[in-house]
N, C-alpha and C. Protein backbone atom coordinates (compact mmCIF):
# COMPACT_ATOMS: atom_id res chain seq x y z
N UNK A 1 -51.69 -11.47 3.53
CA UNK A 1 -50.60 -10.78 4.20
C UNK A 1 -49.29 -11.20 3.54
N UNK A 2 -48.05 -10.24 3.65
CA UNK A 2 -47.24 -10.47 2.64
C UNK A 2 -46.06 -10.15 3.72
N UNK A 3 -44.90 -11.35 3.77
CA UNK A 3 -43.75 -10.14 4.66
C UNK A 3 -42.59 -10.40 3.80
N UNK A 4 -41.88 -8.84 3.84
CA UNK A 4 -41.39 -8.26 2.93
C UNK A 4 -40.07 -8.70 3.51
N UNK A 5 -39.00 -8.86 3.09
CA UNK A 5 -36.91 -9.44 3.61
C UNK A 5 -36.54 -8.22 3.17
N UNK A 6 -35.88 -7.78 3.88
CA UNK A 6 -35.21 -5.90 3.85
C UNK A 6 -34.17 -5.99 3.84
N UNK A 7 -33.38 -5.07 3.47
CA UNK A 7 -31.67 -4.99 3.59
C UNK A 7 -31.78 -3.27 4.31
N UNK A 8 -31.08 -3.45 5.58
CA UNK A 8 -31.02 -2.29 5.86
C UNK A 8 -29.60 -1.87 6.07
N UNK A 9 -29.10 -0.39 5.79
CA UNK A 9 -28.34 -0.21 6.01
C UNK A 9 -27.55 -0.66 7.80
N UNK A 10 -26.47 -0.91 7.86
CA UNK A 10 -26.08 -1.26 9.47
C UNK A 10 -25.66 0.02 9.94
N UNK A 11 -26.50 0.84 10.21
CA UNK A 11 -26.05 2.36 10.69
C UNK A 11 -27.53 2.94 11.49
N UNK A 12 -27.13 3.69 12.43
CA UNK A 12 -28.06 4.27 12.53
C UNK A 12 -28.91 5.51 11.79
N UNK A 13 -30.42 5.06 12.03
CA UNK A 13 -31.52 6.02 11.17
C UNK A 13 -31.97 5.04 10.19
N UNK A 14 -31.36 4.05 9.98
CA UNK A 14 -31.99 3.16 8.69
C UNK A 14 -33.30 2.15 8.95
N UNK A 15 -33.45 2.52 10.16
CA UNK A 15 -34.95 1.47 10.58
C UNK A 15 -36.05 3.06 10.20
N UNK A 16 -35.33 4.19 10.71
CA UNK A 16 -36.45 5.66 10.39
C UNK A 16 -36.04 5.52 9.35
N UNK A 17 -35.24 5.77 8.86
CA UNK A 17 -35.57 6.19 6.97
C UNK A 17 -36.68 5.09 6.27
N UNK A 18 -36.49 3.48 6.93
CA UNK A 18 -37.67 2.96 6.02
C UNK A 18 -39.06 3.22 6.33
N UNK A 19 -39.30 3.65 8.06
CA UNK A 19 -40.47 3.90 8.41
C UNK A 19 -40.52 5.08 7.97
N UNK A 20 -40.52 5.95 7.73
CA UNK A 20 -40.80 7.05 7.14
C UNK A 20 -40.80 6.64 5.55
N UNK A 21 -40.35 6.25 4.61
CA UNK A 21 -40.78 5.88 3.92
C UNK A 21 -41.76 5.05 3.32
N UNK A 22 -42.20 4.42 4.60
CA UNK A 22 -43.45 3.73 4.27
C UNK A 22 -44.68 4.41 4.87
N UNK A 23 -44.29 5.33 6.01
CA UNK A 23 -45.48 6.67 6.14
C UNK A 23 -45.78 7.43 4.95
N UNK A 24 -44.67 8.27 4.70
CA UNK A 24 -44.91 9.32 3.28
C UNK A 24 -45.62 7.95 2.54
N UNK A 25 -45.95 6.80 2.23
CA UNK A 25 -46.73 6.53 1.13
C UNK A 25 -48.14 5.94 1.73
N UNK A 26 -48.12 6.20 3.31
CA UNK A 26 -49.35 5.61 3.95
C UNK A 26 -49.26 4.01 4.11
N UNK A 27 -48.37 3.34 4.40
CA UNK A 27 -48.02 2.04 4.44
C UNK A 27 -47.71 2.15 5.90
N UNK A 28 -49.06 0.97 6.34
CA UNK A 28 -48.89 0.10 7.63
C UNK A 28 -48.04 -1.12 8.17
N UNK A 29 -47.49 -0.91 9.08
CA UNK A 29 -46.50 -2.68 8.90
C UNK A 29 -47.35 -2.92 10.11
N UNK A 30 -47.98 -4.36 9.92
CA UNK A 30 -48.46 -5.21 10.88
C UNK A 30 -47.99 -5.68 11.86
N UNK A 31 -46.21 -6.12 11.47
CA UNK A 31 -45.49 -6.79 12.70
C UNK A 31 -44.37 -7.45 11.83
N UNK A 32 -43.05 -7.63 12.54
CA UNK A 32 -42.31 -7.91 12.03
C UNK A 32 -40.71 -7.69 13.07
N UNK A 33 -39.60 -7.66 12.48
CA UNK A 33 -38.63 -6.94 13.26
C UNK A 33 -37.44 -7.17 12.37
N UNK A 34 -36.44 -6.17 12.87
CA UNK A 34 -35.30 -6.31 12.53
C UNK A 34 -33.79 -6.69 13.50
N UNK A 35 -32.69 -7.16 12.89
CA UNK A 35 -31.77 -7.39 13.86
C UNK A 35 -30.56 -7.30 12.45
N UNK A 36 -29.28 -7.25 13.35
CA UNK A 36 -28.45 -7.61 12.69
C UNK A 36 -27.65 -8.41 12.90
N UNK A 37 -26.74 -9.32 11.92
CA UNK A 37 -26.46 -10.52 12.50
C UNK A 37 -24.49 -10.62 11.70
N UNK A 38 -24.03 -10.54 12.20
CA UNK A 38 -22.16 -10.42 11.25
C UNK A 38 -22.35 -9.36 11.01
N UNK A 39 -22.58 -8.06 10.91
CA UNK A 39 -22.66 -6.59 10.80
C UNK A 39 -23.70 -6.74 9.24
N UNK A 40 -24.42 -8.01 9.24
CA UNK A 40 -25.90 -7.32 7.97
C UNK A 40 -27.01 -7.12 8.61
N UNK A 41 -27.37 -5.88 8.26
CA UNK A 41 -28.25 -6.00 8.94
C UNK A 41 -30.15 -6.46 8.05
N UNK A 42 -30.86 -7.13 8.54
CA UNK A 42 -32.05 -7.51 7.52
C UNK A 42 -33.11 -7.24 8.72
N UNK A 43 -34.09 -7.11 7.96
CA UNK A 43 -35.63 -6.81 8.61
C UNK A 43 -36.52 -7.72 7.84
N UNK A 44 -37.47 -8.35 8.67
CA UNK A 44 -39.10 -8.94 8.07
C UNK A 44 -39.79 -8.27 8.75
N UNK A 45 -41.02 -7.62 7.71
CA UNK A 45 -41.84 -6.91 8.02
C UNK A 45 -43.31 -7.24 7.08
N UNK A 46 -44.35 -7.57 7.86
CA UNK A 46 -45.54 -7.80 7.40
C UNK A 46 -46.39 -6.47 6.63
N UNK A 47 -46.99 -6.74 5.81
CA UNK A 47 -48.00 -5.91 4.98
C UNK A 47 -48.84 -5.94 4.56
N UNK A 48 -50.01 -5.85 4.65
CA UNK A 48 -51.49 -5.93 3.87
C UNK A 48 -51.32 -6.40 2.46
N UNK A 49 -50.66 -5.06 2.28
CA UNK A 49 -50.25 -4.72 0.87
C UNK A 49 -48.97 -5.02 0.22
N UNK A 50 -48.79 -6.04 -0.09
CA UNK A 50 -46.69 -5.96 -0.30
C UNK A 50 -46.58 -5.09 -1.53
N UNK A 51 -46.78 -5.24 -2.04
CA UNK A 51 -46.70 -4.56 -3.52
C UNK A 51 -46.51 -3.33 -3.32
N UNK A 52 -47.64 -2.44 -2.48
CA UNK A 52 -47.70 -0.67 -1.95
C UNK A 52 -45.81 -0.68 -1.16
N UNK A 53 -45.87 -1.78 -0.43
CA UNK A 53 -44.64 -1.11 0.41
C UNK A 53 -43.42 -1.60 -0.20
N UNK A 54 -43.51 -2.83 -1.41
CA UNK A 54 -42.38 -2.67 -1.90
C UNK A 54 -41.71 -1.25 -2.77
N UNK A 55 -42.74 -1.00 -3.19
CA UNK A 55 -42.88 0.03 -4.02
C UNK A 55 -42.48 1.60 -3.50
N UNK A 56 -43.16 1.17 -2.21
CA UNK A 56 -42.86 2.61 -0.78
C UNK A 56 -41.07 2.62 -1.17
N UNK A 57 -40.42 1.20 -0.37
CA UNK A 57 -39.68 1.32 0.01
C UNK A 57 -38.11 1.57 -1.21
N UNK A 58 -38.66 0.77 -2.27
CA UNK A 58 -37.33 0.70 -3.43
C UNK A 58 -37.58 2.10 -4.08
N UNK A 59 -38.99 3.21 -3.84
CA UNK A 59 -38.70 4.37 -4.29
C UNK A 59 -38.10 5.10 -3.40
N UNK A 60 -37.64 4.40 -2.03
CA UNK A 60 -36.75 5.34 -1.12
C UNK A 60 -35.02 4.77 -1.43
N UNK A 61 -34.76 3.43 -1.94
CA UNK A 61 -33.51 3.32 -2.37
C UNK A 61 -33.15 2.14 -1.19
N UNK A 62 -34.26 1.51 -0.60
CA UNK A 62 -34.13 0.56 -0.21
C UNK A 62 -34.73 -0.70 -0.33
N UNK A 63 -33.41 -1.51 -0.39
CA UNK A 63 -33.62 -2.98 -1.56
C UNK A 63 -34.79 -4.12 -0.49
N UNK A 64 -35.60 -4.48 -1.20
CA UNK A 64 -36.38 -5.55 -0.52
C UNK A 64 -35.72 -6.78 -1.09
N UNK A 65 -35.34 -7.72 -0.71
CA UNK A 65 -34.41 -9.00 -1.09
C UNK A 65 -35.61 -9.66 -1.42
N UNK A 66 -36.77 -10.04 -0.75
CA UNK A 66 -38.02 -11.04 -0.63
C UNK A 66 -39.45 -10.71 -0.49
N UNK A 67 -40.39 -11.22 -1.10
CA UNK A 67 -41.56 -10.26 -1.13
C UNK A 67 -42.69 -11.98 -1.05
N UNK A 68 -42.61 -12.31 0.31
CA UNK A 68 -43.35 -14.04 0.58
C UNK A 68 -44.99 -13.82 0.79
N UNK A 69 -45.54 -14.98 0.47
CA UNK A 69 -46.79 -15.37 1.82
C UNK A 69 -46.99 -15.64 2.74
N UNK A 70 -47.31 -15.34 3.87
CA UNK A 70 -46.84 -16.11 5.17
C UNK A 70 -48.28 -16.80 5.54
N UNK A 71 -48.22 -17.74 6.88
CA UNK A 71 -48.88 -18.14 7.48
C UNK A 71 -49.21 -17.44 8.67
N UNK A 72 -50.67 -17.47 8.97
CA UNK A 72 -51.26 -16.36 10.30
C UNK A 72 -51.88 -17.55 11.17
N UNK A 73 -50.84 -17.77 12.34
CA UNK A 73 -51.50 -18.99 13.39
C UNK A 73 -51.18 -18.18 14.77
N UNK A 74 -52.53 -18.67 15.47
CA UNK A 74 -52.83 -18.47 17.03
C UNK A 74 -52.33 -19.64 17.72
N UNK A 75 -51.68 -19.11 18.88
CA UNK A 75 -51.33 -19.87 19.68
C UNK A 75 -52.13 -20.16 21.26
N UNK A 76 -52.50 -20.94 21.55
CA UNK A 76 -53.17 -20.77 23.07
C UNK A 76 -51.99 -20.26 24.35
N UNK A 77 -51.90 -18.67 24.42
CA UNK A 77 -50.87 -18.30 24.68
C UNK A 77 -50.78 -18.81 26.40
N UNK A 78 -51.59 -19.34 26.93
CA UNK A 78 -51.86 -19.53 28.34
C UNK A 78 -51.41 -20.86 28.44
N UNK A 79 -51.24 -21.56 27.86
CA UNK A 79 -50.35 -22.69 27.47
C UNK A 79 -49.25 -23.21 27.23
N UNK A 80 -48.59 -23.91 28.07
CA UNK A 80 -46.90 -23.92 27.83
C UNK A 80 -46.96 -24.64 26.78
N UNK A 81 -46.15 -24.74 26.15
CA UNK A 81 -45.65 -25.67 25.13
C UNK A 81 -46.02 -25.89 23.53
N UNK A 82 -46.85 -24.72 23.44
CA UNK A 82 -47.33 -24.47 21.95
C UNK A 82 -46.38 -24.25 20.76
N UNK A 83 -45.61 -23.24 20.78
CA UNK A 83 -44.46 -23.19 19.99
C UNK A 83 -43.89 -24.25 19.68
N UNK A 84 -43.31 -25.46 20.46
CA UNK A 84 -42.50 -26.65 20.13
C UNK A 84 -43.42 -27.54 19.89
N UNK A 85 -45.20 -27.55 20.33
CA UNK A 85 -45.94 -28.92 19.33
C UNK A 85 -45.98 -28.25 17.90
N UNK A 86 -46.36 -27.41 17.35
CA UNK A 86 -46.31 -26.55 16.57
C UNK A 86 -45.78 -26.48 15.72
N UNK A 87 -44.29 -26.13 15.82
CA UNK A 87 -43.38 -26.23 15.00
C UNK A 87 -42.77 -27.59 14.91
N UNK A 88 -42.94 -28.33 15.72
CA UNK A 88 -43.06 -29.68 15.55
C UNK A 88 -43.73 -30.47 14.62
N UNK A 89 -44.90 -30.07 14.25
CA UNK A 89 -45.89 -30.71 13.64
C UNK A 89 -45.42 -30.71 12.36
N UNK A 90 -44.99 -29.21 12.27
CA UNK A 90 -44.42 -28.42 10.95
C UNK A 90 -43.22 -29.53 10.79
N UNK A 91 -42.51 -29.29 11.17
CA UNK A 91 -40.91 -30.40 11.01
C UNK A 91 -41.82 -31.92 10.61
N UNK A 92 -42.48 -31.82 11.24
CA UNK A 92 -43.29 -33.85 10.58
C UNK A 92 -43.29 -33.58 9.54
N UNK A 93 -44.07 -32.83 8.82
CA UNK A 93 -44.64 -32.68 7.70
C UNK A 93 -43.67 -32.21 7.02
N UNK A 94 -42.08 -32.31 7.22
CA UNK A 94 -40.95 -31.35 6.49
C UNK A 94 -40.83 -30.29 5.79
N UNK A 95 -41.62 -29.54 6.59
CA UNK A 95 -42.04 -28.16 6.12
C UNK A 95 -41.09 -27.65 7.50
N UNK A 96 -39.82 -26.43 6.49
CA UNK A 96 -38.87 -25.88 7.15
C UNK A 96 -39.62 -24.54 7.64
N UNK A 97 -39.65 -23.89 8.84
CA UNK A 97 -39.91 -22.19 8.95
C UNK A 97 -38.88 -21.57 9.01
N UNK A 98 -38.60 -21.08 7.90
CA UNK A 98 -37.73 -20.29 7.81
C UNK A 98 -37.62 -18.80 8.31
N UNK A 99 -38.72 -18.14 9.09
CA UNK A 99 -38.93 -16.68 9.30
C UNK A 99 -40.09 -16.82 10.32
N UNK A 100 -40.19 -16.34 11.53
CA UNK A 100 -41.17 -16.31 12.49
C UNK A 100 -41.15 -14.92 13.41
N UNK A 101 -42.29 -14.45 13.59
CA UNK A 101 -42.03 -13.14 14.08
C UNK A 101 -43.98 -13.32 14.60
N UNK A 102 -43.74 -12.01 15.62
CA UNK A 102 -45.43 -11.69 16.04
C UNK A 102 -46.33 -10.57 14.67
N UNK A 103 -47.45 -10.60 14.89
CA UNK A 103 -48.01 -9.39 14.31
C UNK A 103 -48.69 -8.48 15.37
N UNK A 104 -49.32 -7.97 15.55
CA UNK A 104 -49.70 -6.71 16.16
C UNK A 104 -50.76 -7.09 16.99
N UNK A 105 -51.46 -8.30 16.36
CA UNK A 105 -53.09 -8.96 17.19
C UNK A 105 -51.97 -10.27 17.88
N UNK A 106 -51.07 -10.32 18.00
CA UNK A 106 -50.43 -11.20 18.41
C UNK A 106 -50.31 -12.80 17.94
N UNK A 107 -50.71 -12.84 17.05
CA UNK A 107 -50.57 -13.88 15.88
C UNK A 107 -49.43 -14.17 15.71
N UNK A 108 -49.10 -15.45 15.48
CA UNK A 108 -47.53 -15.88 14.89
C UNK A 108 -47.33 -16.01 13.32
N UNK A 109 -46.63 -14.99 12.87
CA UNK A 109 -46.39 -15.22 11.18
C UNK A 109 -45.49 -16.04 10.88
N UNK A 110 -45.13 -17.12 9.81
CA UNK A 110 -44.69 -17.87 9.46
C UNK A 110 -44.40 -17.48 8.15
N UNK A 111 -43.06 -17.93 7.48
CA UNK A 111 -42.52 -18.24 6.30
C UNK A 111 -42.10 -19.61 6.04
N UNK A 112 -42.39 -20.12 5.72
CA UNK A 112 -41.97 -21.36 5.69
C UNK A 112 -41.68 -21.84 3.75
N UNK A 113 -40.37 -22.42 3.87
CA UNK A 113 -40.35 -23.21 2.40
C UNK A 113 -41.10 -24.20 1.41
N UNK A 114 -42.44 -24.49 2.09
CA UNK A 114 -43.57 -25.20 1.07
C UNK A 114 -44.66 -24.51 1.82
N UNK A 115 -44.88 -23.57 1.33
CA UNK A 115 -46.26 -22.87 2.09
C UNK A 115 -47.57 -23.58 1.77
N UNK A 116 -47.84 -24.54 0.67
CA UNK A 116 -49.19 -25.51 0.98
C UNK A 116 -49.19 -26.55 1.86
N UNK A 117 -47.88 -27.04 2.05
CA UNK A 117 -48.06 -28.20 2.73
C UNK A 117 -47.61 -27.68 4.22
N UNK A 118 -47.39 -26.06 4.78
CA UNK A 118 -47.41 -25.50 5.81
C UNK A 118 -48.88 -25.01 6.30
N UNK A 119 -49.67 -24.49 5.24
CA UNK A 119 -50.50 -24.39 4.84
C UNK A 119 -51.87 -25.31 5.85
N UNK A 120 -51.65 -26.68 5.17
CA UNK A 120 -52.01 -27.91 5.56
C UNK A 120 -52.21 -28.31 7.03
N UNK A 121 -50.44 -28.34 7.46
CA UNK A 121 -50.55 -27.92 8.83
C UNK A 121 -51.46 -27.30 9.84
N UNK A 122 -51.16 -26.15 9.48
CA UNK A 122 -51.60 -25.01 10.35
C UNK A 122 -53.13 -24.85 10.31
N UNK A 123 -53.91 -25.09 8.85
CA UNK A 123 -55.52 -25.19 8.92
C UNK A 123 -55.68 -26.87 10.41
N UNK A 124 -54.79 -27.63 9.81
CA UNK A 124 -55.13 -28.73 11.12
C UNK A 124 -55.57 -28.30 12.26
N UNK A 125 -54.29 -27.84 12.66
CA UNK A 125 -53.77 -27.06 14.21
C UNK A 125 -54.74 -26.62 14.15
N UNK A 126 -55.26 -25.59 13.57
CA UNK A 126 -57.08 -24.24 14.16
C UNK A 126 -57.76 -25.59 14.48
N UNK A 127 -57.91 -26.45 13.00
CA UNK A 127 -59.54 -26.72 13.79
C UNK A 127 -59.27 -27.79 15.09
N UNK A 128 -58.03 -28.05 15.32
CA UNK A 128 -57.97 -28.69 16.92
C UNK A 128 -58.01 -28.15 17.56
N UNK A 129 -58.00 -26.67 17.61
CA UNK A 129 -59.21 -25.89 18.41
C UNK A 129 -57.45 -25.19 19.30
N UNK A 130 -56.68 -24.40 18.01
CA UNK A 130 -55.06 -24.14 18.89
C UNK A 130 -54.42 -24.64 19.80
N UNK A 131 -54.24 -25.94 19.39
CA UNK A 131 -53.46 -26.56 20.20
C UNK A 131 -53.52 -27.71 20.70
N UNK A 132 -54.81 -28.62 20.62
CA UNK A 132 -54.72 -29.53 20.95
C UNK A 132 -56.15 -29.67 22.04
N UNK A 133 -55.96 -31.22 22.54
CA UNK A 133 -57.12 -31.49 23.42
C UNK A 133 -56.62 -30.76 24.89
N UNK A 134 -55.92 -29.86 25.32
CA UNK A 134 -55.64 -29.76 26.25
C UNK A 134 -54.42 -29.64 27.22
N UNK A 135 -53.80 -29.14 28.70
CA UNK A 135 -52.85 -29.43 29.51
C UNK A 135 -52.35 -30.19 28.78
């Protein structure tokens, strides 16, 4: 899985012009979102395929800034406090997340600035079985 850093125009129609541009080429986005933040506006958006939707999107005239690997971790969502052991663990290991968003199966995607040693992490976390021994 690949999520793509967008530059979108700060106007309205520029979230449809990219979805439609990634329809006309048959490009699925898994999960992701956009916001704007000082009037820029940017989007992360997940892809099977990054390559198909970079390709979707810079033949529509919109710039992809970043084209990453992310990390795909479950959370025991019935569980308080997963997010902060979690990203906690991540901060031990000084691995920054720089980009966090849901996907569609409700998975948490991750970008993070050393993706092996995030990597590392996060295979831990599964096999403790998401989350830990428990309450």
């Amino acid at each position: 899985m690949r999520d793509l850093a967008i530059a979108l125009d700060n106007r309205p129609g520029a979230l449809a012009d990219m979805g439609a541009a990634l329809g006309r080429a048959g490009v699925s986005v898994e999960g992701g979102g956009a916001w704007v933040v000082d009037g820029v506006a940017v989007a992360h958006f997940l892809f099977e395929d990054g390559t198909r939707a970079r390709v979707a999107l810079e033949s529509a005239g919109i710039r992809v800034m970043a084209e990453r690997e992310v990390l795909v971790q479950r959370l025991r969502q019935g569980r308080p406090g997963q997010l902060g052991e979690f990203s906690g663990l991540m901060a031990e290991a000084g691995v920054n997340i720089e980009v966090l968003y849901s996907d569609h199966a409700n998975q948490l995607i991750l970008v993070v600035d050393d993706l092996e040693r995030g990597r590392s992490v996060s295979e831990a976390w599964a096999r403790r079985g998401a989350g830990g021994s428990g309450g």
